[in-house]
PDB file of N, CA and C in Angstrom:
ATOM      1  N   UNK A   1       0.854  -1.164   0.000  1.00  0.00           N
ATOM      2  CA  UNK A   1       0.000   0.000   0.000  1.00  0.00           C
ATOM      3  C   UNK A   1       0.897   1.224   0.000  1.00  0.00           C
ATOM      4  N   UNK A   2       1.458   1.636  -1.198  1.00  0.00           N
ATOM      5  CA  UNK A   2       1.900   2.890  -1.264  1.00  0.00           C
ATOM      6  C   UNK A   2       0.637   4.257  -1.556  1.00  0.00           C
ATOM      7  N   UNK A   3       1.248   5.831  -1.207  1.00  0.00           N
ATOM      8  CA  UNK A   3       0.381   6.700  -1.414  1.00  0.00           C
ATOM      9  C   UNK A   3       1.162   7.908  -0.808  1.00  0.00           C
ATOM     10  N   UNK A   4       0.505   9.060  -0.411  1.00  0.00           N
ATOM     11  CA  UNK A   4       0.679  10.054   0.499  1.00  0.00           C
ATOM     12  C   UNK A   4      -0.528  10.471   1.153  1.00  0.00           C
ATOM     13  N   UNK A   5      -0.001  10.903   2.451  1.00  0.00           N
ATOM     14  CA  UNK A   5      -1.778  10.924   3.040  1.00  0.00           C
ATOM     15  C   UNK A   5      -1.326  12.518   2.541  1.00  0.00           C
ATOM     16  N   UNK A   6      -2.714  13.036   3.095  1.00  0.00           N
ATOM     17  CA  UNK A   6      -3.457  14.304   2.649  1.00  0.00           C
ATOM     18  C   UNK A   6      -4.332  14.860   3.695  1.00  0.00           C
ATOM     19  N   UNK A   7      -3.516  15.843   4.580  1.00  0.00           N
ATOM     20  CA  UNK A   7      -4.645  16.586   5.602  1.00  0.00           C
ATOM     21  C   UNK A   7      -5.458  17.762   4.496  1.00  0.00           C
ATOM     22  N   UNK A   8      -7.076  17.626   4.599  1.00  0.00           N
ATOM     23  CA  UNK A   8      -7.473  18.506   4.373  1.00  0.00           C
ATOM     24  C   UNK A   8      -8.793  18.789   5.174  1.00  0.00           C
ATOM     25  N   UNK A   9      -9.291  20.118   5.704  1.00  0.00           N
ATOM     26  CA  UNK A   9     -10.368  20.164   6.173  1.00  0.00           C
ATOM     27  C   UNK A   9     -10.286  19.763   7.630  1.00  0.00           C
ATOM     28  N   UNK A  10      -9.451  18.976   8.005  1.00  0.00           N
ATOM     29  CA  UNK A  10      -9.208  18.241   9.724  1.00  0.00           C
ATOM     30  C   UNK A  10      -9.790  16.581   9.467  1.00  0.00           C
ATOM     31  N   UNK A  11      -9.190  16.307   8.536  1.00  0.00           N
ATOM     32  CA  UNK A  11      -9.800  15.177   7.621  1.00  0.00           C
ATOM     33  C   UNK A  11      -8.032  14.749   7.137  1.00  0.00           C
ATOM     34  N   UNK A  12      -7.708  13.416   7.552  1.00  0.00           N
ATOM     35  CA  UNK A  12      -6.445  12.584   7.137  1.00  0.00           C
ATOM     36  C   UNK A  12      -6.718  12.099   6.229  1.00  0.00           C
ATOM     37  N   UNK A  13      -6.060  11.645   4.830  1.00  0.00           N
ATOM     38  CA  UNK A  13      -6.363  10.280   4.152  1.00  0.00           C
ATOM     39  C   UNK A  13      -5.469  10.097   3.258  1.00  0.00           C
ATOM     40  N   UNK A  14      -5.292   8.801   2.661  1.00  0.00           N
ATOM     41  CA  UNK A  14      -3.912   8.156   2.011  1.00  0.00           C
ATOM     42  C   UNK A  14      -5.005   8.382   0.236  1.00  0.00           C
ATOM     43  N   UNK A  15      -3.831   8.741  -0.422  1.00  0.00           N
ATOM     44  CA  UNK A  15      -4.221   9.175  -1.882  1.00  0.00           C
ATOM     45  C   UNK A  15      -3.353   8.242  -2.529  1.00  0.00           C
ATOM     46  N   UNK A  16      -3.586   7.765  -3.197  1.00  0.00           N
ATOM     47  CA  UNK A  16      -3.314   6.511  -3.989  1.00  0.00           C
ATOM     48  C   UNK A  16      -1.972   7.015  -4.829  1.00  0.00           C
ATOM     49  N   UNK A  17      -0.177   6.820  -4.842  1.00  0.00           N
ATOM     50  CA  UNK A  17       0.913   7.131  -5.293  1.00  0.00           C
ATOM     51  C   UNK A  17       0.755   6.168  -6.278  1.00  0.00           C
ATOM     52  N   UNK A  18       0.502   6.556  -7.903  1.00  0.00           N
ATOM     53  CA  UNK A  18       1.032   5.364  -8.374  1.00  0.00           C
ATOM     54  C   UNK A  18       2.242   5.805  -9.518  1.00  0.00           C
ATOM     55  N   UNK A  19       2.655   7.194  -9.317  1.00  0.00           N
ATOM     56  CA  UNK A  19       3.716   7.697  -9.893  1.00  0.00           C
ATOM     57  C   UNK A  19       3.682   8.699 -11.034  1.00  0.00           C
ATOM     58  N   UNK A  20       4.111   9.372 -11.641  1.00  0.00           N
ATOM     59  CA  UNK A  20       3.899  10.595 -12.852  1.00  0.00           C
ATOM     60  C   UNK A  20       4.391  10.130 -13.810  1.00  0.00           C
ATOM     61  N   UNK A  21       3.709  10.817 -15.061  1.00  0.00           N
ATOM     62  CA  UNK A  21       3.919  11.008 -16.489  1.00  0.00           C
ATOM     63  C   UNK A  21       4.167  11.892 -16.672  1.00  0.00           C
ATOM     64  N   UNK A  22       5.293  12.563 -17.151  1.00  0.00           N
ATOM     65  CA  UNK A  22       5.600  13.368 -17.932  1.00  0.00           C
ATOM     66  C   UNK A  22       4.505  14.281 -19.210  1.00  0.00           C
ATOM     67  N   UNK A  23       4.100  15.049 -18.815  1.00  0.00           N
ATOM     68  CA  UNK A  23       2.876  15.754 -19.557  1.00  0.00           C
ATOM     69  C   UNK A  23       3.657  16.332 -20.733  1.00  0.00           C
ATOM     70  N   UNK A  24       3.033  16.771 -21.532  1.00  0.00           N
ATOM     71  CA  UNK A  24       3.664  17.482 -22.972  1.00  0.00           C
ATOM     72  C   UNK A  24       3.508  18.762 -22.901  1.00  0.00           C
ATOM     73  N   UNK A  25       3.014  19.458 -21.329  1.00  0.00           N
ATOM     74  CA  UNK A  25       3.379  20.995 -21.143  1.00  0.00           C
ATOM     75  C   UNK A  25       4.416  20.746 -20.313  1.00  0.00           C
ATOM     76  N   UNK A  26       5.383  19.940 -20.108  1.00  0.00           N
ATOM     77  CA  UNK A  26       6.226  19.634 -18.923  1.00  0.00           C
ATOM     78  C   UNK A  26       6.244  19.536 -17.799  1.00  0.00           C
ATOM     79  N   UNK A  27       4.751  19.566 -17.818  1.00  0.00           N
ATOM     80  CA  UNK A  27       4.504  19.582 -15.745  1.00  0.00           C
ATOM     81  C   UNK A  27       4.342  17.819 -15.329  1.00  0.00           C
ATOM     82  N   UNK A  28       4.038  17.375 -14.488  1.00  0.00           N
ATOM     83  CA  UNK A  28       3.255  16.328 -14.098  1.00  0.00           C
ATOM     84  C   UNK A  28       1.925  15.788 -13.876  1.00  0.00           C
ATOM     85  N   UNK A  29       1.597  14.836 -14.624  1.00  0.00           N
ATOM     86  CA  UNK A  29       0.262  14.148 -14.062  1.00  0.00           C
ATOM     87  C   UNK A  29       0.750  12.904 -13.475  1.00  0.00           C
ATOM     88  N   UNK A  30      -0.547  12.813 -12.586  1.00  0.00           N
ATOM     89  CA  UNK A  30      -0.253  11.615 -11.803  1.00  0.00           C
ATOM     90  C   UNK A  30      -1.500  10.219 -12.639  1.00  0.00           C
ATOM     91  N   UNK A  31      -0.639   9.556 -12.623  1.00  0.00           N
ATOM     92  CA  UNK A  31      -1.507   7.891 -13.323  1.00  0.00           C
ATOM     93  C   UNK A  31      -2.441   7.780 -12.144  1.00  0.00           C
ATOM     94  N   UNK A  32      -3.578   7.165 -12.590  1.00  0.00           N
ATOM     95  CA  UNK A  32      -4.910   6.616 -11.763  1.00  0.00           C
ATOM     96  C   UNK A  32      -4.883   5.273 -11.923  1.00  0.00           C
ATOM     97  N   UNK A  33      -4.874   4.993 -10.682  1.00  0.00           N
ATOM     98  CA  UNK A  33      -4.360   3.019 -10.784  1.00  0.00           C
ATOM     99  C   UNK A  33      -5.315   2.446  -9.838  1.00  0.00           C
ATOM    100  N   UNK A  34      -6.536   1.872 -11.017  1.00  0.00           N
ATOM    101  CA  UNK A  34      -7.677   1.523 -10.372  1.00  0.00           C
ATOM    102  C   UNK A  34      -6.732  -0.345  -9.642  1.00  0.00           C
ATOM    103  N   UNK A  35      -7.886  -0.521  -8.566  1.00  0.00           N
ATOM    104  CA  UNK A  35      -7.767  -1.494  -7.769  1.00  0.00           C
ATOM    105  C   UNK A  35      -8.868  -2.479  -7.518  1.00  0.00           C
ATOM    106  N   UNK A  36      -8.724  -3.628  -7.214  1.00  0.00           N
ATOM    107  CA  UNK A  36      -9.595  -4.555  -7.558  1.00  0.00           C
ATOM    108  C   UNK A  36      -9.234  -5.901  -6.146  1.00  0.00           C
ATOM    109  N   UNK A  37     -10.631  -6.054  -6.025  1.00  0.00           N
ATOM    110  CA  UNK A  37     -10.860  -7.138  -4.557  1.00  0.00           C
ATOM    111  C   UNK A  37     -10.805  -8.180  -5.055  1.00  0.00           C
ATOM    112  N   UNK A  38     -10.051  -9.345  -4.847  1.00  0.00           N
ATOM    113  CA  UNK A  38     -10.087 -10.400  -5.474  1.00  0.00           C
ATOM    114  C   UNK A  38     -10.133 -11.754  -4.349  1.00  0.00           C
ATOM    115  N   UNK A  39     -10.950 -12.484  -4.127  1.00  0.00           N
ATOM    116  CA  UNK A  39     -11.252 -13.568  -3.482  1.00  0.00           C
ATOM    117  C   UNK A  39     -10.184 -14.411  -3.611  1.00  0.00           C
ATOM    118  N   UNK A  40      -8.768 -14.428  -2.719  1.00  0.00           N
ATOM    119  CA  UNK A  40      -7.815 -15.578  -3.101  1.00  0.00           C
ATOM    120  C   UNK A  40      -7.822 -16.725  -3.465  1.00  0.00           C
ATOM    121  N   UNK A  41      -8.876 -17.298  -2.813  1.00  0.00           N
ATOM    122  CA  UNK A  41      -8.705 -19.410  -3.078  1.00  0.00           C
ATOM    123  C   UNK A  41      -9.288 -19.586  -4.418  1.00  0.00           C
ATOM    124  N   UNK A  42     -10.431 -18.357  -4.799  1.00  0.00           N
ATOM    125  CA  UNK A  42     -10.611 -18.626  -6.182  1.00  0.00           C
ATOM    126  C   UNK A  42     -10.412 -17.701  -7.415  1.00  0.00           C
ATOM    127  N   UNK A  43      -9.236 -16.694  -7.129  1.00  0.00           N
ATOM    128  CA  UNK A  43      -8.878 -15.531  -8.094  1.00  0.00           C
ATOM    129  C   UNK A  43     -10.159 -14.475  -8.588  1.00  0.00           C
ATOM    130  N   UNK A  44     -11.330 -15.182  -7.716  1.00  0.00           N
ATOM    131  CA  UNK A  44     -12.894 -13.995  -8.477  1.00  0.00           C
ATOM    132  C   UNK A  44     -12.793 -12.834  -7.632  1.00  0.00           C
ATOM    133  N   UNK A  45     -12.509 -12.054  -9.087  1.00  0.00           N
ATOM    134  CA  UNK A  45     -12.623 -10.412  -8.702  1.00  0.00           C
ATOM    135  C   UNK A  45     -14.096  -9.987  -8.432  1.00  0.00           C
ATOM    136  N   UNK A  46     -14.091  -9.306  -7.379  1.00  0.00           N
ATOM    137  CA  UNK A  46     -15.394  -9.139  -6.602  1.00  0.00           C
ATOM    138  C   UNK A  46     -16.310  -7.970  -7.199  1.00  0.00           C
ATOM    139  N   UNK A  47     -16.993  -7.917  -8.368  1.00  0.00           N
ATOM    140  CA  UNK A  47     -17.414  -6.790  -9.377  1.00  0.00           C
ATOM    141  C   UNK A  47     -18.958  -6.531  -8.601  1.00  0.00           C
ATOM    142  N   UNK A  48     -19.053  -6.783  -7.638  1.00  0.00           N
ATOM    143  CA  UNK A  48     -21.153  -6.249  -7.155  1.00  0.00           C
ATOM    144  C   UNK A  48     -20.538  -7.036  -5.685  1.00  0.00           C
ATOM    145  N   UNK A  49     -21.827  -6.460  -4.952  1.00  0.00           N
ATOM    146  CA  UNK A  49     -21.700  -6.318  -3.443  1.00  0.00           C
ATOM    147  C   UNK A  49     -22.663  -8.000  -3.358  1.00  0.00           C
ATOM    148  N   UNK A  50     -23.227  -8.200  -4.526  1.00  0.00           N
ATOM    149  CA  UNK A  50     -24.171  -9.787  -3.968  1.00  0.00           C
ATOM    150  C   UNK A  50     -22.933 -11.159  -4.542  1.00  0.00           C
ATOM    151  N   UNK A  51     -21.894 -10.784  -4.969  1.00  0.00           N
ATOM    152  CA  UNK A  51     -20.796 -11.559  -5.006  1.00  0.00           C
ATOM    153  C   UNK A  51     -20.215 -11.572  -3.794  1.00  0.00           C
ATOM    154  N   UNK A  52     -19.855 -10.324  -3.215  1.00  0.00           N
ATOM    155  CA  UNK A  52     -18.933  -9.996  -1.919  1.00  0.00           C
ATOM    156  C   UNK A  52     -19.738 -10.703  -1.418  1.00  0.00           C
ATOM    157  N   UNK A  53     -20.928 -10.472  -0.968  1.00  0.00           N
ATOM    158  CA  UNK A  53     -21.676 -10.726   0.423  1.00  0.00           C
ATOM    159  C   UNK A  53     -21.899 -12.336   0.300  1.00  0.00           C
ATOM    160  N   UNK A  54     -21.984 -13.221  -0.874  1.00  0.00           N
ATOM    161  CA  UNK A  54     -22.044 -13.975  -0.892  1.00  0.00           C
ATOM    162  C   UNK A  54     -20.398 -14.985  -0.313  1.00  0.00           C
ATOM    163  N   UNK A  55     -19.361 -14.324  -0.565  1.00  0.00           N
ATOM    164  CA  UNK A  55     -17.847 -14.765   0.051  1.00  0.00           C
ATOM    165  C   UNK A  55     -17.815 -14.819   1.663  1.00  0.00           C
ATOM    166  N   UNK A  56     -18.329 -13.249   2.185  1.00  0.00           N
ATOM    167  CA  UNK A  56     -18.679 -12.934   3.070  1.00  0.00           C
ATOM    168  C   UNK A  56     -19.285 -13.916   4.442  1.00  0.00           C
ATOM    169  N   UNK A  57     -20.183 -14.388   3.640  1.00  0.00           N
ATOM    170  CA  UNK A  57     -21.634 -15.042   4.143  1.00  0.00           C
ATOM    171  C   UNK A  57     -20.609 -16.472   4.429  1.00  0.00           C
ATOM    172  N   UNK A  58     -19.786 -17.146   3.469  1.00  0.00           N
ATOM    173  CA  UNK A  58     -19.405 -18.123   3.287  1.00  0.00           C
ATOM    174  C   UNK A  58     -18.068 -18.158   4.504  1.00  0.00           C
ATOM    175  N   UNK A  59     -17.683 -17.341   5.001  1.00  0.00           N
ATOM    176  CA  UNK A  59     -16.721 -17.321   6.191  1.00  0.00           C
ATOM    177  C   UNK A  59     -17.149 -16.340   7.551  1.00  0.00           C
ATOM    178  N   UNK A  60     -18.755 -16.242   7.474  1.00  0.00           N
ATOM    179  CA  UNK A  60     -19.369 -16.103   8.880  1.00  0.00           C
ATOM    180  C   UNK A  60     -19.618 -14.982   9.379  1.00  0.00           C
ATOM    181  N   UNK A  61     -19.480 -14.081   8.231  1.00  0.00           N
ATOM    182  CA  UNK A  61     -20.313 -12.649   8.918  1.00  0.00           C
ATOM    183  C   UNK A  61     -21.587 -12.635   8.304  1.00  0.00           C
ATOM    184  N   UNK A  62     -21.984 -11.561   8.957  1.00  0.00           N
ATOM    185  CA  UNK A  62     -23.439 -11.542   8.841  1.00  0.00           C
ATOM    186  C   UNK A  62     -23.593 -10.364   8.683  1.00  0.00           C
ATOM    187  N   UNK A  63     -24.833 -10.238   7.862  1.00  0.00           N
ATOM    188  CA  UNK A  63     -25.246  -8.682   7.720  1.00  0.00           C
ATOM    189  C   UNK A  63     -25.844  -8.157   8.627  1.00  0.00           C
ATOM    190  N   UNK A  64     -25.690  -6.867   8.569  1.00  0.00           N
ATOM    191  CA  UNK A  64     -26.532  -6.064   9.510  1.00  0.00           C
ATOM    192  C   UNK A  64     -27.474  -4.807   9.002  1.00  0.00           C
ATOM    193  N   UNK A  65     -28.468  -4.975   9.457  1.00  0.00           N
ATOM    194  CA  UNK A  65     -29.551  -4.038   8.181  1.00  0.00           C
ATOM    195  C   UNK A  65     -29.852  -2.963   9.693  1.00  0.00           C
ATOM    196  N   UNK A  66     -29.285  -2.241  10.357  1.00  0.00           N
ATOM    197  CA  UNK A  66     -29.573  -1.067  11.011  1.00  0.00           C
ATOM    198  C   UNK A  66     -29.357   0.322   9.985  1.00  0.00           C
ATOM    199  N   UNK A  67     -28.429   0.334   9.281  1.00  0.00           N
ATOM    200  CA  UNK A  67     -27.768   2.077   8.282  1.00  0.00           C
ATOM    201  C   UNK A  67     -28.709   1.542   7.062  1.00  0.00           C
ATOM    202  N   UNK A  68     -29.485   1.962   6.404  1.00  0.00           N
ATOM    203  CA  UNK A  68     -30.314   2.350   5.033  1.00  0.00           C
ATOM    204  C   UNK A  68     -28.888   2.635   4.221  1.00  0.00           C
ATOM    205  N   UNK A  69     -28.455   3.590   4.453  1.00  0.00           N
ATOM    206  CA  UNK A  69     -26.940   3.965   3.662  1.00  0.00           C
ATOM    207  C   UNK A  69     -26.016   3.167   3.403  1.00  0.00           C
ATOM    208  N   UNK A  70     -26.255   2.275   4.628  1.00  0.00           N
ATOM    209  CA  UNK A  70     -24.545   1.617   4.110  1.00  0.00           C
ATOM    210  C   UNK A  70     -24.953  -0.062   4.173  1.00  0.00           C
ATOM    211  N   UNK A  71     -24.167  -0.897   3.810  1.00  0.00           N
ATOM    212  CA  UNK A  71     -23.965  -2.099   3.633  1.00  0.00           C
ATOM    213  C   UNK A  71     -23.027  -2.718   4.850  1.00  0.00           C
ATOM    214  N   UNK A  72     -23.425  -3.351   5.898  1.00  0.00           N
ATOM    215  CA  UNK A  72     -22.939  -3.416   7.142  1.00  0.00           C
ATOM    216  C   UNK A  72     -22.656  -5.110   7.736  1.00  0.00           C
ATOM    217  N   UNK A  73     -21.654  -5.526   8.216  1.00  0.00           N
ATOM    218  CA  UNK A  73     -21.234  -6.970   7.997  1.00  0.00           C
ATOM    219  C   UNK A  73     -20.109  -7.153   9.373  1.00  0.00           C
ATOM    220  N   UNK A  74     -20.744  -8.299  10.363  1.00  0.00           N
ATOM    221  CA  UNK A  74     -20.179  -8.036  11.513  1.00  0.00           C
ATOM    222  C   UNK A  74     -19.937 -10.011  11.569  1.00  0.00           C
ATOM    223  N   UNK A  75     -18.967 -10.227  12.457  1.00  0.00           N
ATOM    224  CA  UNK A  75     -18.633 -11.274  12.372  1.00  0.00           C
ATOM    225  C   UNK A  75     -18.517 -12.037  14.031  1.00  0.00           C
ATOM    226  N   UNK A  76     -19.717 -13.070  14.549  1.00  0.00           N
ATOM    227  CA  UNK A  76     -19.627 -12.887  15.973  1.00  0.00           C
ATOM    228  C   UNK A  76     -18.462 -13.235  16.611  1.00  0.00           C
ATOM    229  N   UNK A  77     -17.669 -13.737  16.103  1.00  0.00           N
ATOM    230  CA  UNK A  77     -16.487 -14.668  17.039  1.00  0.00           C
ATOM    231  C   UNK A  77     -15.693 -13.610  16.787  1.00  0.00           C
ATOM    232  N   UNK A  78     -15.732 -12.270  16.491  1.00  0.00           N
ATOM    233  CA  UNK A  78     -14.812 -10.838  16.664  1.00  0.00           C
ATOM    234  C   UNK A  78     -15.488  -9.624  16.778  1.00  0.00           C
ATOM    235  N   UNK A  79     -14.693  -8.581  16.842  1.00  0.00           N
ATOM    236  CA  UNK A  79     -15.220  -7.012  17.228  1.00  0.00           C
ATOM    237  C   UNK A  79     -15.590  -6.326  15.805  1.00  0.00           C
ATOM    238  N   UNK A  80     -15.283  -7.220  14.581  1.00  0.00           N
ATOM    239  CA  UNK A  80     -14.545  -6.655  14.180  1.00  0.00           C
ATOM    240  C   UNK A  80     -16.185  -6.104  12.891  1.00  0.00           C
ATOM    241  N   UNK A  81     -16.279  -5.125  12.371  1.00  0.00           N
ATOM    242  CA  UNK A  81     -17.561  -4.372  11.427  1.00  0.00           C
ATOM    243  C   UNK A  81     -16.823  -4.215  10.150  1.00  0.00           C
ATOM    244  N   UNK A  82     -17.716  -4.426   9.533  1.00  0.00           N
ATOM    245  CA  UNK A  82     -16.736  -4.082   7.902  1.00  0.00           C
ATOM    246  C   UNK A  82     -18.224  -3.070   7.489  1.00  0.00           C
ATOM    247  N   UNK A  83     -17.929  -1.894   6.837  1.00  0.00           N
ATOM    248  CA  UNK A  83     -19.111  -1.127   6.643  1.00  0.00           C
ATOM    249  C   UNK A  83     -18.614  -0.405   5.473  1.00  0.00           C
ATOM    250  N   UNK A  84     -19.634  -0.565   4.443  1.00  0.00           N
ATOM    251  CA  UNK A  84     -19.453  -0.178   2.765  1.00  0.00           C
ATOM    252  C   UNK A  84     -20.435   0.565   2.643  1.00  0.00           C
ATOM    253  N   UNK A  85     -20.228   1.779   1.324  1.00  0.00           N
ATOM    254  CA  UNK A  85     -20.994   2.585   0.789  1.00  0.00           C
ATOM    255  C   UNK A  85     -22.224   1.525   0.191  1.00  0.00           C
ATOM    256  N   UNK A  86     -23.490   2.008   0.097  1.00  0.00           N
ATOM    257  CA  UNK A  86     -24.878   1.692  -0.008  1.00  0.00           C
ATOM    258  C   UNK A  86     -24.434   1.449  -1.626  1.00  0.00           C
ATOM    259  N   UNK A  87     -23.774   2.911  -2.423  1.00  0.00           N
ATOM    260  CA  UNK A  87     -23.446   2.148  -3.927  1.00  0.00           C
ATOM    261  C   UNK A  87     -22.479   1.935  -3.997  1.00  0.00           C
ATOM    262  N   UNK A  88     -22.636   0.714  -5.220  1.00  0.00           N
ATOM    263  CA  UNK A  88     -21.092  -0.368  -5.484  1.00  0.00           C
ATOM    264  C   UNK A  88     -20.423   1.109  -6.189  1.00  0.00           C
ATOM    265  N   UNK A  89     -20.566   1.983  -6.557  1.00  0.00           N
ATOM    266  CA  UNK A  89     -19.714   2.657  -7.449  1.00  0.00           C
ATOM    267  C   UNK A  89     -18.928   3.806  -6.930  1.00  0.00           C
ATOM    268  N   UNK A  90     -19.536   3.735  -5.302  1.00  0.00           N
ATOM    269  CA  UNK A  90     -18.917   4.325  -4.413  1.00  0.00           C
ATOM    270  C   UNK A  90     -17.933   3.670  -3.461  1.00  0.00           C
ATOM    271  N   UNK A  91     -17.398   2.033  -3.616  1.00  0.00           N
ATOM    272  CA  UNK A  91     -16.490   1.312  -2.856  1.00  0.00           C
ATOM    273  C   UNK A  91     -15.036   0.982  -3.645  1.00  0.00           C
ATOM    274  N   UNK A  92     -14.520   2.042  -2.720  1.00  0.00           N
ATOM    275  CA  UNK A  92     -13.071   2.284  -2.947  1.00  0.00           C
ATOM    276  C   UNK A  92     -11.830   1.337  -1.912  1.00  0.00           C
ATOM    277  N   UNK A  93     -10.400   1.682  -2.733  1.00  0.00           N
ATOM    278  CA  UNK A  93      -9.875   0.921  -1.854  1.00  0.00           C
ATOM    279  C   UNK A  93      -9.898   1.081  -0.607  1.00  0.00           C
ATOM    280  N   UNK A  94      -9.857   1.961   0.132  1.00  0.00           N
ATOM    281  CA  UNK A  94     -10.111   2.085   1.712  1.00  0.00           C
ATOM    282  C   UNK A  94     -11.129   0.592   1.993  1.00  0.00           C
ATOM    283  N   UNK A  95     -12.050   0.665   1.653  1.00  0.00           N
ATOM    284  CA  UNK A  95     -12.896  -0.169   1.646  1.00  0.00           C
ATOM    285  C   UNK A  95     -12.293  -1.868   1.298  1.00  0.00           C
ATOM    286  N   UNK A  96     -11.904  -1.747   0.114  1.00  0.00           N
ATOM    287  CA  UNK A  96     -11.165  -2.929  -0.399  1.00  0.00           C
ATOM    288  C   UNK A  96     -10.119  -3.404   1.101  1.00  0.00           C
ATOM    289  N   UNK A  97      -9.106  -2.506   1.332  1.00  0.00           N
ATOM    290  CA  UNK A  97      -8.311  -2.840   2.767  1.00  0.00           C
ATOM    291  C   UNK A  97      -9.186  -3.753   4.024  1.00  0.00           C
ATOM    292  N   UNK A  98      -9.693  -2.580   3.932  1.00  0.00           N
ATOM    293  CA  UNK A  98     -10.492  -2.869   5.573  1.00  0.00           C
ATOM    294  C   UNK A  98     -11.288  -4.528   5.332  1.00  0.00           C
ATOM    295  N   UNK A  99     -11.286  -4.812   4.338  1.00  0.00           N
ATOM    296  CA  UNK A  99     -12.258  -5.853   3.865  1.00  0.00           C
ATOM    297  C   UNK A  99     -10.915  -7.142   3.990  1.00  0.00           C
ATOM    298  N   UNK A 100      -9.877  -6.999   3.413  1.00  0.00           N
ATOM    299  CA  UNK A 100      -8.451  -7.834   3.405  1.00  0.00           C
ATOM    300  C   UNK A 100      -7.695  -7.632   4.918  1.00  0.00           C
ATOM    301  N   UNK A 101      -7.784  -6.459   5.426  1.00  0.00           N
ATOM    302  CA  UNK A 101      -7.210  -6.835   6.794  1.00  0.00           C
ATOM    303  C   UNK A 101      -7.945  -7.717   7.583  1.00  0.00           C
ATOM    304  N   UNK A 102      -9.161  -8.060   7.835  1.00  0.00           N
ATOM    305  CA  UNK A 102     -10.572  -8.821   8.270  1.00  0.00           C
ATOM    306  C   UNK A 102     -10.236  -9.560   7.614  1.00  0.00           C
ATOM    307  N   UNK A 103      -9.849 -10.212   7.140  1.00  0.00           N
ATOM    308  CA  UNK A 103      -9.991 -11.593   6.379  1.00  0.00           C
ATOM    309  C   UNK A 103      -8.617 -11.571   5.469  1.00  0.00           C
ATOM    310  N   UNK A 104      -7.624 -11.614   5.892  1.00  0.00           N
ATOM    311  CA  UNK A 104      -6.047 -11.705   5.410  1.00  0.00           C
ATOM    312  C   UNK A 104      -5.825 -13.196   4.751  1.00  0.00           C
ATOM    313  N   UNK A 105      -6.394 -14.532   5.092  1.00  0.00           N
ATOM    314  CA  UNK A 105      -6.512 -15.244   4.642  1.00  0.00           C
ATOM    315  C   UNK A 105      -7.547 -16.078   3.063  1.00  0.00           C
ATOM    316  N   UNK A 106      -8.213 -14.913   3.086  1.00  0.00           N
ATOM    317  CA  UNK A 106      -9.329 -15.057   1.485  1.00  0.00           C
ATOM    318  C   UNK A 106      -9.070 -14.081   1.078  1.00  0.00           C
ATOM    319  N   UNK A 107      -8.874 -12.428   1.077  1.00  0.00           N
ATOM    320  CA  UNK A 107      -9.029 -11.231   0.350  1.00  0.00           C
ATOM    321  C   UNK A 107      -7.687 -10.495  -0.202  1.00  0.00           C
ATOM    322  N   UNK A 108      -7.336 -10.162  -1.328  1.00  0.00           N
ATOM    323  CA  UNK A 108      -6.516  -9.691  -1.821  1.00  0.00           C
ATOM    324  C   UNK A 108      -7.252  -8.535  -2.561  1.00  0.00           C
ATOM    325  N   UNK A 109      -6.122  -7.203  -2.646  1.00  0.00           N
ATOM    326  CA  UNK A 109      -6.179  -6.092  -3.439  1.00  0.00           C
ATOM    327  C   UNK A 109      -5.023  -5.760  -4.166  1.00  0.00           C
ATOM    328  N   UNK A 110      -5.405  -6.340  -5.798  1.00  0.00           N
ATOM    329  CA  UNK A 110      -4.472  -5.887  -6.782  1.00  0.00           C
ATOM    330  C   UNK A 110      -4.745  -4.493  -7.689  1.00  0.00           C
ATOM    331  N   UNK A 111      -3.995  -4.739  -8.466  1.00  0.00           N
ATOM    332  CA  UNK A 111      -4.033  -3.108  -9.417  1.00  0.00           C
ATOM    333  C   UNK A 111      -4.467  -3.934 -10.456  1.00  0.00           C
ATOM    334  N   UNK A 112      -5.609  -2.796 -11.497  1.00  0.00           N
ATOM    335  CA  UNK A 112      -5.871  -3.808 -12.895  1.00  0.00           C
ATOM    336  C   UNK A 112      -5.229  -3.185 -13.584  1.00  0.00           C
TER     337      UNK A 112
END
């Protein structure tokens, strides 16, 4: 997990480093290096939340329907909450992490 975090607002967060291109006014752009959840034991990249939840489901968390907003998944034999944006088109790597640290043994996050 490379990046640089970014105070803004009183707000921390890690911005995704994936290095510069050389622009043709000579300044820099930075490359956008999308990332992708991938279920280890079976390489399936996790493209919709009824795939996830179905992996999910299969190593013992459970949903939790209290937030309308969010997509919420708690696991009893830990503390531990995994909580996703309501849309898939709003789940970023932050999300992708928190989902692989919880489950270090099934979840991987590569670059496509």
């Amino acid at each position: 997990m490379s990046g640089v975090w970014v105070f803004k607002n009183g707000v921390v967060r890690l911005v995704d480093n994936a290095g510069c291109d050389k622009a043709t006014d000579g300044g820099h752009r930075s490359k956008l290096q999308r990332k992708a959840l991938v279920f280890s034991p079976t390489a399936e990249v996790m493209t919709s939340y009824a795939a996830l939840e179905q992996k999910l489901m299969t190593l013992g968390w459970e949903r939790y329907y209290d937030d309308p907003n969010m997509l919420q998944f708690h696991k009893r034999s830990t503390v531990h909450l995994i909580s996703l944006p309501k849309d898939f088109g709003k789940f970023k790597s932050m999300h992708m992490y928190d989902i692989v640290v919880k489950n270090r043994a099934h979840f991987e996050v590569r670059d496509t």
